[in-house]
C-alpha atoms as a PDB file:
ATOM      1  CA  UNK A   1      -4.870  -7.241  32.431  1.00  0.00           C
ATOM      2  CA  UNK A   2      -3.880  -4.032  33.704  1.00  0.00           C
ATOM      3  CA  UNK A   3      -4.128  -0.744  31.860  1.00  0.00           C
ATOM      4  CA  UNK A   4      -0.249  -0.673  31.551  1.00  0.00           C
ATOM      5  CA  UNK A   5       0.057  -3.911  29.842  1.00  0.00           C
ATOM      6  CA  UNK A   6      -2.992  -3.133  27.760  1.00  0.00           C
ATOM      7  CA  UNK A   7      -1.606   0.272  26.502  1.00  0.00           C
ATOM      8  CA  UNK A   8       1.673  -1.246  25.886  1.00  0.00           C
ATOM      9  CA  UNK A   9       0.249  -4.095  23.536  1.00  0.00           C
ATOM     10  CA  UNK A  10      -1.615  -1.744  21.833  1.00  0.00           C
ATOM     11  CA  UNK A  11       1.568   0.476  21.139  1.00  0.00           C
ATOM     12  CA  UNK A  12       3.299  -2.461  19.825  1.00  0.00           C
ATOM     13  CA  UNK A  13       0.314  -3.370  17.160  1.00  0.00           C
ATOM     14  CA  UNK A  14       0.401  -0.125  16.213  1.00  0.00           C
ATOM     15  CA  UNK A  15       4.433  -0.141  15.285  1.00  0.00           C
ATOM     16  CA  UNK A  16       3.561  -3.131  13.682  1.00  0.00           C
ATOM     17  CA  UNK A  17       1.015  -1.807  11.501  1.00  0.00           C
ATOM     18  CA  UNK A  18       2.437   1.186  10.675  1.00  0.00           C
ATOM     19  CA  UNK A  19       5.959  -1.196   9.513  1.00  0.00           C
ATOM     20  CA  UNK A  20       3.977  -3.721   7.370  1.00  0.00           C
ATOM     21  CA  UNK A  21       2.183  -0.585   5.276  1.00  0.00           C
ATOM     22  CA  UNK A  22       5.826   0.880   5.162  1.00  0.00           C
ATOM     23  CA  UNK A  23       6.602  -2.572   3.300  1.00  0.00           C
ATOM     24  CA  UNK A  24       3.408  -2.297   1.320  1.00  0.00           C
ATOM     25  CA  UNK A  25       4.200   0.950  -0.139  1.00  0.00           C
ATOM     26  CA  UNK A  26       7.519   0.435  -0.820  1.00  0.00           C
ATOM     27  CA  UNK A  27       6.624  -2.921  -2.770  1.00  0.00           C
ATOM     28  CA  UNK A  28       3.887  -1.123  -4.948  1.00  0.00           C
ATOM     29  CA  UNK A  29       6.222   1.954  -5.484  1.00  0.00           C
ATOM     30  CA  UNK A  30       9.247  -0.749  -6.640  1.00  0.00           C
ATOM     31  CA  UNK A  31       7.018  -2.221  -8.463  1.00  0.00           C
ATOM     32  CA  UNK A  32       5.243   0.876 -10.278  1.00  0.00           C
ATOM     33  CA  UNK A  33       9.345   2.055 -10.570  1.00  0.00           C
ATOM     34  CA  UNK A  34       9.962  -1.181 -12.376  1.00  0.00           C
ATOM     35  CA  UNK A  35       6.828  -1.376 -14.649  1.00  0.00           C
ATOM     36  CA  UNK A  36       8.109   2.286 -15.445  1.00  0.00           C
ATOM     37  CA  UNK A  37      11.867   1.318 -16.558  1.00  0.00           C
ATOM     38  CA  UNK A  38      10.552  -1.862 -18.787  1.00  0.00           C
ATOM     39  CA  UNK A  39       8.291   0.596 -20.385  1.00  0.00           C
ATOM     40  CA  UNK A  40      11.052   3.408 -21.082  1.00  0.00           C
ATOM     41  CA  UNK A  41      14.017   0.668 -21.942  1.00  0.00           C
ATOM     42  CA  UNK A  42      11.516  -1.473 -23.951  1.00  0.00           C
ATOM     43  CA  UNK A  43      10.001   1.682 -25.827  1.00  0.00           C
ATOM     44  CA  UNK A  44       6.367   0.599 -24.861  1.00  0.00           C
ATOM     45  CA  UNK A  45       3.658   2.343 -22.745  1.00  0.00           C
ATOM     46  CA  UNK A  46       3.514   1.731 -19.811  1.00  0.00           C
ATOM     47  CA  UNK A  47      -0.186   0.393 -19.407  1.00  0.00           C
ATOM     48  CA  UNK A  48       1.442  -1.871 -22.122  1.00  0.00           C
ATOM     49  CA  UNK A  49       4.123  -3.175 -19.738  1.00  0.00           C
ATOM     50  CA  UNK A  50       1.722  -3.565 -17.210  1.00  0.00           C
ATOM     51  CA  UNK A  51      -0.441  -5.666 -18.747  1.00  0.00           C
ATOM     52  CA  UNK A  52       2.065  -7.961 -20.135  1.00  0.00           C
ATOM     53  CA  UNK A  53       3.118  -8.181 -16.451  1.00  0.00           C
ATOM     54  CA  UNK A  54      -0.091  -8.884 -14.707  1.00  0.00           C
END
């Protein structure tokens, strides 16, 4: 392969990587934002919440 095609693939992974932590972190942070509300609307703490959840 040339060095072209190389650098190209290698530009591509790294968009790719870069989008699936964007999804990560946005799943933990809905998630954390979630755990959060239950805990405020439900009057418990929040480790409380959390634990019934997981």
């Amino acid at each position: 392969m040339s060095v072209g095609t190389v650098a190209r693939k290698e530009i591509v992974d790294a968009g790719r990587s870069k989008a699936l932590w964007a999804v990560t972190v946005s799943v933990v942070l809905f998630t954390a934002g979630i755990t959060a509300l239950l805990g405020v609307v439900g009057k418990q703490s929040t480790t409380e919440v959390f634990n019934l959840a997981f």
